[in-house]
N, C-alpha and C. Protein backbone atom coordinates (compact mmCIF):
# COMPACT_ATOMS: atom_id res chain seq x y z
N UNK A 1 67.75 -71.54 18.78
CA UNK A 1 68.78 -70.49 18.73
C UNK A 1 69.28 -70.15 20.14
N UNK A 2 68.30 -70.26 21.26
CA UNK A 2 68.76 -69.34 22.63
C UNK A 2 69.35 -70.86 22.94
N UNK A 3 69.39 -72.21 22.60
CA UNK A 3 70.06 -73.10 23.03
C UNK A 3 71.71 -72.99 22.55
N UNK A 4 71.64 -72.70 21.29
CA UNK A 4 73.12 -72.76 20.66
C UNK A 4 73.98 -71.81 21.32
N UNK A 5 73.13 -70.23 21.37
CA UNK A 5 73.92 -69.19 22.24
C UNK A 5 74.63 -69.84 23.40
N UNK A 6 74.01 -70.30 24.59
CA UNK A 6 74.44 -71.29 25.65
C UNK A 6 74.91 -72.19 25.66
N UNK A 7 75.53 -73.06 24.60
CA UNK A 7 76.33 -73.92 24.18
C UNK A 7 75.84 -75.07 24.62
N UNK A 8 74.29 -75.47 24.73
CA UNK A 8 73.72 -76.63 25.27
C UNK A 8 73.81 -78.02 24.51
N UNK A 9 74.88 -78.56 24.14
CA UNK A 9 74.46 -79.96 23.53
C UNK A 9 73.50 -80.81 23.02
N UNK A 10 72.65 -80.70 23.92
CA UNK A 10 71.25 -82.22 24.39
C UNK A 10 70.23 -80.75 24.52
N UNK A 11 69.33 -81.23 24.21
CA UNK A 11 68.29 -80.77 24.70
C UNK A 11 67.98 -80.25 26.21
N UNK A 12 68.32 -78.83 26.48
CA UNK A 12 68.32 -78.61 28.20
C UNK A 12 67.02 -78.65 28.69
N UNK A 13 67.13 -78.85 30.11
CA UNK A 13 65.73 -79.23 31.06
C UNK A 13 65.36 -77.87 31.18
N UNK A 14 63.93 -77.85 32.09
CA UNK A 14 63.23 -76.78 32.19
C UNK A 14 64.45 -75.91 33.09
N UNK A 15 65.26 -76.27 34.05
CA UNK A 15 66.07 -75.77 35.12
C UNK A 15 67.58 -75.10 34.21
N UNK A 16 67.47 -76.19 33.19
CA UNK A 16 68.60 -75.35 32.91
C UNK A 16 68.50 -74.22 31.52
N UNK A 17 67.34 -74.08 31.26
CA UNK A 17 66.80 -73.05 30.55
C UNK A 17 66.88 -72.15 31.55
N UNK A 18 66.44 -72.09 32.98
CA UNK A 18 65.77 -71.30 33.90
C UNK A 18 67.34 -70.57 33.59
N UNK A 19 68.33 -71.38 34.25
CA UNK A 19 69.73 -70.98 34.62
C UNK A 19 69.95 -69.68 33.44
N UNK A 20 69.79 -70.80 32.01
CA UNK A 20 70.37 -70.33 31.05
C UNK A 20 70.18 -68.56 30.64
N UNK A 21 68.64 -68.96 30.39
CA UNK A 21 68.00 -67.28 30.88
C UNK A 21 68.69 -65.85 31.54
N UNK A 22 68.84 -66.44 33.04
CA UNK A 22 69.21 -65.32 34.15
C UNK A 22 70.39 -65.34 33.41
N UNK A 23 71.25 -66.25 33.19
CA UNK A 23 73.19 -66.30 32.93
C UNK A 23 72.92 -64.84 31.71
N UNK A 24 72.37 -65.14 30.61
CA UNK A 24 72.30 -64.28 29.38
C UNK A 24 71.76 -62.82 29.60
N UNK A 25 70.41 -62.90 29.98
CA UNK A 25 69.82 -61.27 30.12
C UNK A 25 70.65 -60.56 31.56
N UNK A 26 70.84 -61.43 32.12
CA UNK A 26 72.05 -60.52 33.84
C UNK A 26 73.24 -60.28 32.88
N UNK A 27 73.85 -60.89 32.35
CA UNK A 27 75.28 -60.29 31.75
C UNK A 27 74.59 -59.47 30.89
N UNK A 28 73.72 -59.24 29.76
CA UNK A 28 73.29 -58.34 28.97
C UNK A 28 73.38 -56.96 29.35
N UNK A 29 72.14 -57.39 30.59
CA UNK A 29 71.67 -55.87 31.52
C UNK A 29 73.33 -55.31 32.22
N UNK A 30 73.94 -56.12 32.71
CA UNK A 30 75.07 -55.74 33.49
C UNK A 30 75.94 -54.61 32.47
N UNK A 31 76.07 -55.65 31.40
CA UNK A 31 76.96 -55.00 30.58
C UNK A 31 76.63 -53.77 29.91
N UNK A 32 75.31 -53.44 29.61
CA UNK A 32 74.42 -52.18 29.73
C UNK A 32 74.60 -51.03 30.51
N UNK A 33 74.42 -51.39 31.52
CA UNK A 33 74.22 -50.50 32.72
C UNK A 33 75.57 -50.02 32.86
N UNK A 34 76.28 -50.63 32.61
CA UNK A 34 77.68 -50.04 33.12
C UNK A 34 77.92 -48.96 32.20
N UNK A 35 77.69 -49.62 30.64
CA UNK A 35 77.86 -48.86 29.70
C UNK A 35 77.21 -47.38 29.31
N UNK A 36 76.24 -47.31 29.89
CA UNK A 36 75.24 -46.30 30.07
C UNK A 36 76.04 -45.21 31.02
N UNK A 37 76.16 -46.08 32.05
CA UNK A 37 76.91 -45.10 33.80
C UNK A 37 77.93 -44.92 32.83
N UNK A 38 78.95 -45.18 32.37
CA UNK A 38 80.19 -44.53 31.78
C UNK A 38 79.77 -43.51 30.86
N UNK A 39 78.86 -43.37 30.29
CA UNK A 39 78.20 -42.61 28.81
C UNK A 39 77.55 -41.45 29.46
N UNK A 40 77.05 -42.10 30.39
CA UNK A 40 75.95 -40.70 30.84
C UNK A 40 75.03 -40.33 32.40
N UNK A 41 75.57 -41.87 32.93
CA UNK A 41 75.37 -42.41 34.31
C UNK A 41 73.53 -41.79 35.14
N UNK A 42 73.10 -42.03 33.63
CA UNK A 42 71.58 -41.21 34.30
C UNK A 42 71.05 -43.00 33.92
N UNK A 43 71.38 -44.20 33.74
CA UNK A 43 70.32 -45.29 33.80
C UNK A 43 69.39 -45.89 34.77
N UNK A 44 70.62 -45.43 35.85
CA UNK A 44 69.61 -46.16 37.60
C UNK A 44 68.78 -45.32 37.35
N UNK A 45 68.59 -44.00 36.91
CA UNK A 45 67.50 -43.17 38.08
C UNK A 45 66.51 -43.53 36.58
N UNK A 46 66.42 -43.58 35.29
CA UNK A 46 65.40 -44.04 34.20
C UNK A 46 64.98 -45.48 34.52
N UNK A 47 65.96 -46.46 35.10
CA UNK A 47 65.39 -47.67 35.06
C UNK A 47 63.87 -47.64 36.13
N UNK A 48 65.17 -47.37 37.14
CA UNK A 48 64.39 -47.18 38.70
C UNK A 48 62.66 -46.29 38.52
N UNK A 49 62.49 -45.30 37.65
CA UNK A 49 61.58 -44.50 37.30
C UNK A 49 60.50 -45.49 36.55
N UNK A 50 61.08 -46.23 35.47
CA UNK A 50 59.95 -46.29 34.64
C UNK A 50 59.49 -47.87 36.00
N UNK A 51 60.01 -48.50 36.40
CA UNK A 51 59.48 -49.62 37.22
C UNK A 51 59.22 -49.24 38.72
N UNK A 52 59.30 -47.84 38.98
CA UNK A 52 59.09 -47.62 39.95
C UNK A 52 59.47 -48.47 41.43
N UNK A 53 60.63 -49.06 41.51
CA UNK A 53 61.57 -49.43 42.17
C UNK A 53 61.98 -48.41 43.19
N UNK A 54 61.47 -48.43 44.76
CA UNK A 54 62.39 -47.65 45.47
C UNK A 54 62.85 -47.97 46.68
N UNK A 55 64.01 -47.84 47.00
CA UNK A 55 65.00 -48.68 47.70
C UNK A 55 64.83 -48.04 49.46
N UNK A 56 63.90 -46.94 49.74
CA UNK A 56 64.08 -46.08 50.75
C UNK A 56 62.99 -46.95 51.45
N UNK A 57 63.34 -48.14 52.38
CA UNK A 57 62.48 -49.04 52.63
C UNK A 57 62.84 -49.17 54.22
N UNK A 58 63.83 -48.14 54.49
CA UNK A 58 63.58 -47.84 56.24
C UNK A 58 64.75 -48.62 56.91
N UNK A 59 65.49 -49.13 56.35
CA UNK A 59 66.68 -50.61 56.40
C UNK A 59 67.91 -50.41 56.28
N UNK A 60 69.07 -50.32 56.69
CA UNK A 60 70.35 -50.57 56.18
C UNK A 60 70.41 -51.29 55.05
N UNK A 61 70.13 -52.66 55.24
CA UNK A 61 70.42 -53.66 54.73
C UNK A 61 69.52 -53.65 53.29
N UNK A 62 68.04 -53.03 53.38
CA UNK A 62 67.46 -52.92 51.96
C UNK A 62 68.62 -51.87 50.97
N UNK A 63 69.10 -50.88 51.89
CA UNK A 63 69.67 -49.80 51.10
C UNK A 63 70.98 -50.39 50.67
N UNK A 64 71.78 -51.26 51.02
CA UNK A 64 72.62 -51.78 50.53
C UNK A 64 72.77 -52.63 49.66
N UNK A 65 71.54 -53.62 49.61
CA UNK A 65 71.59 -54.58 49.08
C UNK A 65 70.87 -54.63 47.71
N UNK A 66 68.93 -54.02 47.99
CA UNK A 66 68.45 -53.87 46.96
C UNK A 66 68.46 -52.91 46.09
N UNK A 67 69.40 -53.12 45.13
CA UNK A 67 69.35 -51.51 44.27
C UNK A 67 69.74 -52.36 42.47
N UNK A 68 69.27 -51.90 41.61
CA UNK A 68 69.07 -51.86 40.80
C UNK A 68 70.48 -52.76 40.27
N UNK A 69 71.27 -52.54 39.74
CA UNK A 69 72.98 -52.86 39.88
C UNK A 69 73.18 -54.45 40.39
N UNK A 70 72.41 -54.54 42.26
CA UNK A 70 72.58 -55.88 43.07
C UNK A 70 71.52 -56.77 42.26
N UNK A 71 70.20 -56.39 41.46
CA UNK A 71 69.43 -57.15 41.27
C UNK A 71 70.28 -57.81 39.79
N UNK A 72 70.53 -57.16 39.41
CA UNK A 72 71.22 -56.98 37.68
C UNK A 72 72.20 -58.21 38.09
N UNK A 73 73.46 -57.87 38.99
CA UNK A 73 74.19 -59.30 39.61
C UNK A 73 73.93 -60.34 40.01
N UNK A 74 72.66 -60.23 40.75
CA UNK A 74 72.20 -61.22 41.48
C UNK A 74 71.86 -62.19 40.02
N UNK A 75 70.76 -62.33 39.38
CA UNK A 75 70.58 -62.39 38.22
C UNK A 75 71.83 -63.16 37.28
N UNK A 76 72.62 -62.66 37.07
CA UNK A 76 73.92 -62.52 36.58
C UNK A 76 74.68 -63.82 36.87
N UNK A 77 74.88 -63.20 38.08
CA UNK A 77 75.80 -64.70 38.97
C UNK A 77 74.88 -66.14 39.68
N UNK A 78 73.55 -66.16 39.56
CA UNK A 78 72.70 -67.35 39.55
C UNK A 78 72.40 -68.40 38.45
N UNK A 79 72.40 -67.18 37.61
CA UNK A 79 72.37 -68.34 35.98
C UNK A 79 74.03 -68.57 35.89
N UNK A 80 74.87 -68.11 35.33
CA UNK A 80 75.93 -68.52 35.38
C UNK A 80 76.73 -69.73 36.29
N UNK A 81 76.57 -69.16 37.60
CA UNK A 81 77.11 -70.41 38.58
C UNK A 81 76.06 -71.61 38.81
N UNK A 82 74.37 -71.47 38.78
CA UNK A 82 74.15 -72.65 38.97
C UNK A 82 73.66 -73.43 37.53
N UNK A 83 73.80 -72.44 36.26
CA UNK A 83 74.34 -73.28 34.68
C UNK A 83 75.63 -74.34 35.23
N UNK A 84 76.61 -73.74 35.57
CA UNK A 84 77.77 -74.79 35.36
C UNK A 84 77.83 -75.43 37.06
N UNK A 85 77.30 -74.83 38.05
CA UNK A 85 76.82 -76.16 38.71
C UNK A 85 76.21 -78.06 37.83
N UNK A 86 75.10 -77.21 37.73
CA UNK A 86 73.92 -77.85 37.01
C UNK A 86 74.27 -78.92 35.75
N UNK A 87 75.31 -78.49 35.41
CA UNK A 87 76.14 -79.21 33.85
C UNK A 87 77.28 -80.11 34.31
N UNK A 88 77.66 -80.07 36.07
CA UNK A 88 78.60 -80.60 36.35
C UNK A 88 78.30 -81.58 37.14
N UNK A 89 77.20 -81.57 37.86
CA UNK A 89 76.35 -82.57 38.95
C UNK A 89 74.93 -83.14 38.33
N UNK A 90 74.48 -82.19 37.92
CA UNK A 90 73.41 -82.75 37.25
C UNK A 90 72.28 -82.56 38.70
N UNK A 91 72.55 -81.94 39.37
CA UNK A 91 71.51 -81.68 41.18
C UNK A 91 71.16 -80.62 41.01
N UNK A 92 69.75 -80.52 40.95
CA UNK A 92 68.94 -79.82 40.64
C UNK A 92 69.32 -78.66 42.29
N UNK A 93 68.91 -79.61 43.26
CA UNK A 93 68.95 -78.56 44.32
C UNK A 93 70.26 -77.41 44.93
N UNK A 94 71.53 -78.87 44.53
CA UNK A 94 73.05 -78.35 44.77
C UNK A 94 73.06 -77.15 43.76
N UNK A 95 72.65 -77.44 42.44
CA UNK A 95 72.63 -76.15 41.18
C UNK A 95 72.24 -74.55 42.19
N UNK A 96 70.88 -74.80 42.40
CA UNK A 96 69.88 -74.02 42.55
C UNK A 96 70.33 -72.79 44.25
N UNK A 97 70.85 -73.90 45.27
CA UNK A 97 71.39 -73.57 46.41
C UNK A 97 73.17 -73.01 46.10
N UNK A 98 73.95 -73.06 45.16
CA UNK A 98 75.53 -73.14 44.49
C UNK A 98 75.02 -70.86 43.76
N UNK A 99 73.74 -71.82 42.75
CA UNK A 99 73.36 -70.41 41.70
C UNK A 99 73.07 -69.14 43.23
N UNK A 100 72.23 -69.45 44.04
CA UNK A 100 71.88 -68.38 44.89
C UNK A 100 73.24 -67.67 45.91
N UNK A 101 73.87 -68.74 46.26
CA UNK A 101 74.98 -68.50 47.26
C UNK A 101 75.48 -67.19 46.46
N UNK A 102 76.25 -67.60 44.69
CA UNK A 102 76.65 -66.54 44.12
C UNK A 102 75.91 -65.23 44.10
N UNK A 103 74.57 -65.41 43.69
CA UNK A 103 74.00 -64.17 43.49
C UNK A 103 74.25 -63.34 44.76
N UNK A 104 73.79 -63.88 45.74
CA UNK A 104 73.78 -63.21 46.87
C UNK A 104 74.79 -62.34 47.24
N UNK A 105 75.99 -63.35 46.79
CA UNK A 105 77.32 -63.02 47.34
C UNK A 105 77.91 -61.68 46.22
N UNK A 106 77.16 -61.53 45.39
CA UNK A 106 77.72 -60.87 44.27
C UNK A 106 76.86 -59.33 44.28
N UNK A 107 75.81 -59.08 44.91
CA UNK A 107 74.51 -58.68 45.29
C UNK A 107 75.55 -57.55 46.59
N UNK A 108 76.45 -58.16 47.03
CA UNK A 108 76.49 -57.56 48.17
C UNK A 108 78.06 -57.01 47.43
N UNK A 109 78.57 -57.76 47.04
CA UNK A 109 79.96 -57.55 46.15
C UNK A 109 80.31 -56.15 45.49
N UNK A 110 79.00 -56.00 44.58
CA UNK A 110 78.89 -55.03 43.83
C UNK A 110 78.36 -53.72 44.32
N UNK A 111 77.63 -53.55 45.25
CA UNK A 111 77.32 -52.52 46.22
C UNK A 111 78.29 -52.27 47.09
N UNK A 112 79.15 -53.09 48.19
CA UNK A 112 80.46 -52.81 48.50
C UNK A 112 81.09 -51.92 46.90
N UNK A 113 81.42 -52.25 45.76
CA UNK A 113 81.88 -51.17 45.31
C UNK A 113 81.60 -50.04 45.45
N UNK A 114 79.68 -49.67 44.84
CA UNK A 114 79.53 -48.71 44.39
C UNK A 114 79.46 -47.99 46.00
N UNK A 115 79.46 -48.34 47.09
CA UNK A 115 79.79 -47.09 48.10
C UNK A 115 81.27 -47.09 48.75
N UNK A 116 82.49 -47.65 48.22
CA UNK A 116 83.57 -47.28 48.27
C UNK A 116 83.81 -46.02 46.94
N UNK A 117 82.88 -46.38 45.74
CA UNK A 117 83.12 -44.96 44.69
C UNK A 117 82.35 -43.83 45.78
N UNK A 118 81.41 -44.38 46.19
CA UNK A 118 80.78 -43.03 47.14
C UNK A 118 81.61 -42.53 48.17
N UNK A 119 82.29 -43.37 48.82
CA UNK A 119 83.02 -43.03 49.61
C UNK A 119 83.86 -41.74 49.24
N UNK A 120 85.10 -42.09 48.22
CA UNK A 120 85.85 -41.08 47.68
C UNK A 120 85.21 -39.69 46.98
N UNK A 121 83.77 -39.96 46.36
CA UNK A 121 83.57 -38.89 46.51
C UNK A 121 82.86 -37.85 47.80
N UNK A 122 83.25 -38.24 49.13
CA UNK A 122 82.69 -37.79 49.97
C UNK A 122 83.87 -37.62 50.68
N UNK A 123 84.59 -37.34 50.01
CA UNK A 123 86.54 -36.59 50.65
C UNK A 123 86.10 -35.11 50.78
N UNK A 124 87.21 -34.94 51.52
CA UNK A 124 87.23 -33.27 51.84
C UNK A 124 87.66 -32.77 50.44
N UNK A 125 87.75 -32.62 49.38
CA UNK A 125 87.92 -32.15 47.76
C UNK A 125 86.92 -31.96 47.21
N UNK A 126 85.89 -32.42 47.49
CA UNK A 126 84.46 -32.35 46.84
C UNK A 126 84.03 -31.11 47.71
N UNK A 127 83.83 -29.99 46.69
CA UNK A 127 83.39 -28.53 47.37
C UNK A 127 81.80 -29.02 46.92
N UNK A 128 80.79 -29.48 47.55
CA UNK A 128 79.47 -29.46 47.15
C UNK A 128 78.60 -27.89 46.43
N UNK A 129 79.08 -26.88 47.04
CA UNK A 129 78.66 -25.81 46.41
C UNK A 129 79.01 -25.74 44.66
N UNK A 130 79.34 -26.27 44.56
CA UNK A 130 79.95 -26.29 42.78
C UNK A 130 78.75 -27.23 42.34
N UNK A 131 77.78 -27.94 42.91
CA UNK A 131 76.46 -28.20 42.64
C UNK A 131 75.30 -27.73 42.04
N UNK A 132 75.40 -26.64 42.34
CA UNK A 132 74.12 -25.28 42.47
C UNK A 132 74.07 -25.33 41.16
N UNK A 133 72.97 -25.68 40.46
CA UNK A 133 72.63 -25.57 38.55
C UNK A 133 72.72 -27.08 38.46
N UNK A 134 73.25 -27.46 38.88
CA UNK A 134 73.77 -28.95 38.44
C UNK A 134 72.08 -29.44 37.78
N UNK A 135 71.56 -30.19 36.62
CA UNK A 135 70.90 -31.14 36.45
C UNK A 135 71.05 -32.22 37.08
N UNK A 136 69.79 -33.33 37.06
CA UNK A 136 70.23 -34.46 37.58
C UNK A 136 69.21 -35.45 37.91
N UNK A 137 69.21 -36.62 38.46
CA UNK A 137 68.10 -37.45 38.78
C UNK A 137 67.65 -37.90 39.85
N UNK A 138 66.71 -38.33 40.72
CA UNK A 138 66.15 -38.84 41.84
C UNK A 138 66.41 -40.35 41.50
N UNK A 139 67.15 -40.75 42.21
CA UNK A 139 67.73 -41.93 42.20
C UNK A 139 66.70 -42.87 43.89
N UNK A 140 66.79 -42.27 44.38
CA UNK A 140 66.00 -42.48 46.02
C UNK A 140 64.89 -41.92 46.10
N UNK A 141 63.46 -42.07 46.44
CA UNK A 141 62.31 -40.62 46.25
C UNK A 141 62.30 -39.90 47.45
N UNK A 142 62.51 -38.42 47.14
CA UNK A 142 62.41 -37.83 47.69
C UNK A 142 60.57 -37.55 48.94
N UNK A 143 60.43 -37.65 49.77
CA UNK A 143 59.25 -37.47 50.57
C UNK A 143 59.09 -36.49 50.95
N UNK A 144 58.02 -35.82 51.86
CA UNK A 144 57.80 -34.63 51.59
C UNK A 144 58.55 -34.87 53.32
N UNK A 145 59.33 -33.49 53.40
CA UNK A 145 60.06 -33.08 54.68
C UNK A 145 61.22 -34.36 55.10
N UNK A 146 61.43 -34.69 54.20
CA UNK A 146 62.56 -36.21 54.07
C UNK A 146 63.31 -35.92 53.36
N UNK A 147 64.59 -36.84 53.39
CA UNK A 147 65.56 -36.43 52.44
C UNK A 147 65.60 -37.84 51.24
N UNK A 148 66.17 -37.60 50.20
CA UNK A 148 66.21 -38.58 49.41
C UNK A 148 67.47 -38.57 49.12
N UNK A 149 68.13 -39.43 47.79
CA UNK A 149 68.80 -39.27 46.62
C UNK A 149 68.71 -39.03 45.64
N UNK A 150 69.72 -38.19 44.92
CA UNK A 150 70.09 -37.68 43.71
C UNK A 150 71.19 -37.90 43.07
N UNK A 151 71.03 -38.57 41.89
CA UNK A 151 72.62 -38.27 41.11
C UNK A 151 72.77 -37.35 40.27
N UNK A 152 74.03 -36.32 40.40
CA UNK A 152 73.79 -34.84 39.59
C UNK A 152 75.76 -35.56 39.40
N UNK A 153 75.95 -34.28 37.72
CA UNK A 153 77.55 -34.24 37.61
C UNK A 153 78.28 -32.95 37.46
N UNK A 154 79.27 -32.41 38.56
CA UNK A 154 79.25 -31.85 39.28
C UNK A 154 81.31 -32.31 39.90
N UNK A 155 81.94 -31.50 39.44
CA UNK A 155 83.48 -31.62 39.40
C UNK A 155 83.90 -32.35 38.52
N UNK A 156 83.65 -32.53 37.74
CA UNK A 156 83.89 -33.50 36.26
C UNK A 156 83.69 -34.39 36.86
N UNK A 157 82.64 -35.25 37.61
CA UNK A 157 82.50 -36.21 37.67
C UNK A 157 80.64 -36.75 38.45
N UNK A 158 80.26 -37.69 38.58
CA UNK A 158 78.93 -38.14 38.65
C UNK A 158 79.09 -38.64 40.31
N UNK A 159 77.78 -38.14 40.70
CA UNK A 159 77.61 -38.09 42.45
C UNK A 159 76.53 -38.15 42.80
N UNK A 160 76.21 -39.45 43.68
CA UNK A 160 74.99 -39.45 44.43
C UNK A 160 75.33 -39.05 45.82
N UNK A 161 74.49 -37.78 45.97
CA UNK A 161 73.81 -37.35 46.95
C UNK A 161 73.09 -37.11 47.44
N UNK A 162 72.31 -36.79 49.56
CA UNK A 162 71.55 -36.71 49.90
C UNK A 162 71.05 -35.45 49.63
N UNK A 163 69.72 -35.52 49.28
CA UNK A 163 68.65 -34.39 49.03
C UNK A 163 67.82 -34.04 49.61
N UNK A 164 66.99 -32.56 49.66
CA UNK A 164 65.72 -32.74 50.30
C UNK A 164 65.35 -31.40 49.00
N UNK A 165 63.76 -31.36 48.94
CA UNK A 165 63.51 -30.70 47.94
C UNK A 165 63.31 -29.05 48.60
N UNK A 166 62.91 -28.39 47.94
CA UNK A 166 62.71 -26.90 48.06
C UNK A 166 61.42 -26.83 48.58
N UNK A 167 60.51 -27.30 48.43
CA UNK A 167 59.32 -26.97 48.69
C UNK A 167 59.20 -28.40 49.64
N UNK A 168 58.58 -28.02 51.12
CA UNK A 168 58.85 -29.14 52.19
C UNK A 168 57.18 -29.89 51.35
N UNK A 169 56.64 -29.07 50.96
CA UNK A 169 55.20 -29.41 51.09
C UNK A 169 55.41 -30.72 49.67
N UNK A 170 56.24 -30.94 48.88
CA UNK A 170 56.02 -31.82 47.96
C UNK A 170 57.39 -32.33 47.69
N UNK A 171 56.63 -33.88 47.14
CA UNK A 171 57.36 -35.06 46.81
C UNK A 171 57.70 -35.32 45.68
N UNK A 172 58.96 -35.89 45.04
CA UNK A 172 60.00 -36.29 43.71
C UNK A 172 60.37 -37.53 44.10
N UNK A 173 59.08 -38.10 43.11
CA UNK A 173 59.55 -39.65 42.69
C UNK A 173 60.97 -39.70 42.37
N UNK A 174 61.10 -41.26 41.99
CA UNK A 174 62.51 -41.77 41.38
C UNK A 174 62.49 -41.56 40.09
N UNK A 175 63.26 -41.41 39.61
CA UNK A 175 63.43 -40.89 37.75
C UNK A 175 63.15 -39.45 37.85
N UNK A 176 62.54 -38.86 38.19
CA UNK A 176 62.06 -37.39 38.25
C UNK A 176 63.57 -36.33 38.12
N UNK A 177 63.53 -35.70 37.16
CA UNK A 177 64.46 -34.43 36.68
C UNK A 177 64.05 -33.60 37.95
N UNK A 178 65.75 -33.10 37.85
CA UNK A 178 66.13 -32.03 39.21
C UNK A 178 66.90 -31.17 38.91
N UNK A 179 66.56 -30.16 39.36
CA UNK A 179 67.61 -29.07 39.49
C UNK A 179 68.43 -28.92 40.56
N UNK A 180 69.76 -28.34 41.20
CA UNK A 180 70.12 -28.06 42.37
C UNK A 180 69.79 -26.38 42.83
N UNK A 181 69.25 -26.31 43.42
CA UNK A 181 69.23 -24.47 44.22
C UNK A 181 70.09 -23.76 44.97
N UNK A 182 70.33 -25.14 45.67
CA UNK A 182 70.84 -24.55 47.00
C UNK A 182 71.56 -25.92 47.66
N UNK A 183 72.95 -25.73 48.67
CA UNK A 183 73.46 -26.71 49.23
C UNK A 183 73.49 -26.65 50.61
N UNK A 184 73.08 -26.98 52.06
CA UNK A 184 73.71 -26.93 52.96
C UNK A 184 74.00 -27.84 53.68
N UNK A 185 75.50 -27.71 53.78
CA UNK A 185 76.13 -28.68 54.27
C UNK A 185 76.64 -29.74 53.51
N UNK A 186 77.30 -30.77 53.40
CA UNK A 186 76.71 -31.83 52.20
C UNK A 186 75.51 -32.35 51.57
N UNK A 187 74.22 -31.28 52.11
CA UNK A 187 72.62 -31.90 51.06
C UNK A 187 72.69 -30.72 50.30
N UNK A 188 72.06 -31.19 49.12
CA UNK A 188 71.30 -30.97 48.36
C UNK A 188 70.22 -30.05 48.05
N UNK A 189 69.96 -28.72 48.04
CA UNK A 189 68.70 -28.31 48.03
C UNK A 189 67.44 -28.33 46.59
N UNK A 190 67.16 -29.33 46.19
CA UNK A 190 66.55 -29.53 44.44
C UNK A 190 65.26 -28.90 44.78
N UNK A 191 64.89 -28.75 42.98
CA UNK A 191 63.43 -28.88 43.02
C UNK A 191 63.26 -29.22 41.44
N UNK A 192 61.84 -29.46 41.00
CA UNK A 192 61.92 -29.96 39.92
C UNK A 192 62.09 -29.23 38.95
N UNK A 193 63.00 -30.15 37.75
CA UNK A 193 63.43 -29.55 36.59
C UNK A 193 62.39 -28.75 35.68
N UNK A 194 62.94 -27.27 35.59
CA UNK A 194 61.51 -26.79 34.61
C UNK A 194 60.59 -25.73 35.56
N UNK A 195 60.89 -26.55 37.10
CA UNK A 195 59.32 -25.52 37.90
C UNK A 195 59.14 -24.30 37.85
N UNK A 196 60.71 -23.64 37.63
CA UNK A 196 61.02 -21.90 37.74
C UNK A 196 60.29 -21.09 36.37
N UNK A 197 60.70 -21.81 34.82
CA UNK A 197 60.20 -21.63 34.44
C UNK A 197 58.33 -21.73 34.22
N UNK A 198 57.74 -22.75 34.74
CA UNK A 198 56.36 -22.73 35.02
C UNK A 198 55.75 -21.76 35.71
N UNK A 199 56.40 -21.78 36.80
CA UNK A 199 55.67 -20.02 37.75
C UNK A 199 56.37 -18.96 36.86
N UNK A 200 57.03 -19.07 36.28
CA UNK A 200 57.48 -17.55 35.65
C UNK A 200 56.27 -17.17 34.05
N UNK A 201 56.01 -18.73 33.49
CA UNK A 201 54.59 -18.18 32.72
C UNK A 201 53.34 -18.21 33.35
C-alpha cells in the first residue's frame, strides 16, 4: 500500500523507501502544522513540549535554523527531491547529496519566513501592553533570570515574544501554559498558568 501511495512501479530499494518515507510523513506533518498555526497556532509550543525539543542552544544559527517547522521541511524537501533525483539517475549518492542540498535549503527558506512574519509584528503598531491576560505558550524555555519565548494572541493576531518569568527564582519549560502580568518594554512579564489561583487556595 505505502508503495502504491508513492507511485513506485517495480519494487523500490531500501533508499528509495528511505526517500519515500521522509517525502510522505514531511508533507503530512507540514501540512498539519500549518493547519493547526491557522486554527489555533499553539502546535510548536505542544509539539516542542511533549519531545522536549529546545532551540535556546546559545547560537544564531541553532535559533534560526533548528526549530520545529525547519525540521518538518527539511524532512519534506529530502524525500521529495532526492525520490525524484533517485528515479531519474538511479545514484544513490547524487540522490542522497541533491535530497540534502534541498532540505537544507528549505530549512533555512522557511525560517527566513517565519521571522519576516516576526518582523511585522515587531512594527511600531503592536502596543505590547494589550498583552497583559493574554494566555499562551513557552515556545523557547524560559531559565531562571533568562529570558525565553512565548507565543500569546494578542491584537487579533498570534506573536512570539521575548519573555522572562515573574519569579527570577524559577524555570518554564517548552509547552508550559502562561499567563502575561506584566510588559516592559517589548518583554514579556509571564508566570505560570493557574499559579495565582494556587497561592490563593
Amino acid at each position: 500500500m505505502f508503495t502504491n501511495i508513492l507511485g513506485f512501479e517495480a519494487m523500490p530499494t531500501g533508499l528509495e523507501m528511505v526517500f519515500g518515507f521522509c517525502a510522505l510523513i514531511g508533507s503530512l506533518l507540514f501540512l498539519l502544522y500549518f493547519g493547526l498555526v491557522l486554527i489555533g497556532g499553539v502546535f510548536e509550543g505542544v509539539v516542542e513540549g511533549v519531545f522536549d525539543i529546545d532551540v535556546d542552544m546559545g547560537s544564531d544559527f541553532s535559533f534560526k535554523a533548528i526549530t520545529f517547522q525547519g525540521v518538518v521541511a527539511f524532512v519534506m524537501m529530502f524525500g521529495l527531491v532526492g525520490l525524484a533525483v533517485m528515479q531519474s539517475t538511479t545514484n544513490d549518492t547524487i540522490a542522497v547529496f541533491g535530497g540534502s542540498v534541498a532540505g537544507i535549503m528549505s530549512m533555512f527558506a522557511i525560517n527566513k519566513l517565519f521571522h519576516m512574519f516576526y518582523g511585522l509584528e515587531s512594527d511600531g503598531t503592536v502596543q505590547h501592553n494589550q498583552a497583559i491576560g493574554a494566555k499562551g505558550l513557552v515556545t523557547t524555555r524560559i531559565r531562571k533570570g533568562s529570558p525565553g519565548e512565548v507565543q500569546v494572541t494578542y491584537q487579533h493576531a498570534l506573536r512570539t515574544e521575548a519573555a522572562v518569568c515573574e519569579d527570577e527564582d524559577m524555570e518554564l519549560s517548552t509547552g508550559t501554559m502562561i499567563e502575561v502580568v506584566d510588559v516592559i518594554g517589548t518583554r514579556l512579564i509571564v508566570r505560570k498558568y493557574g499559579s495565582r489561583q494556587n497561592e490563593e487556595e
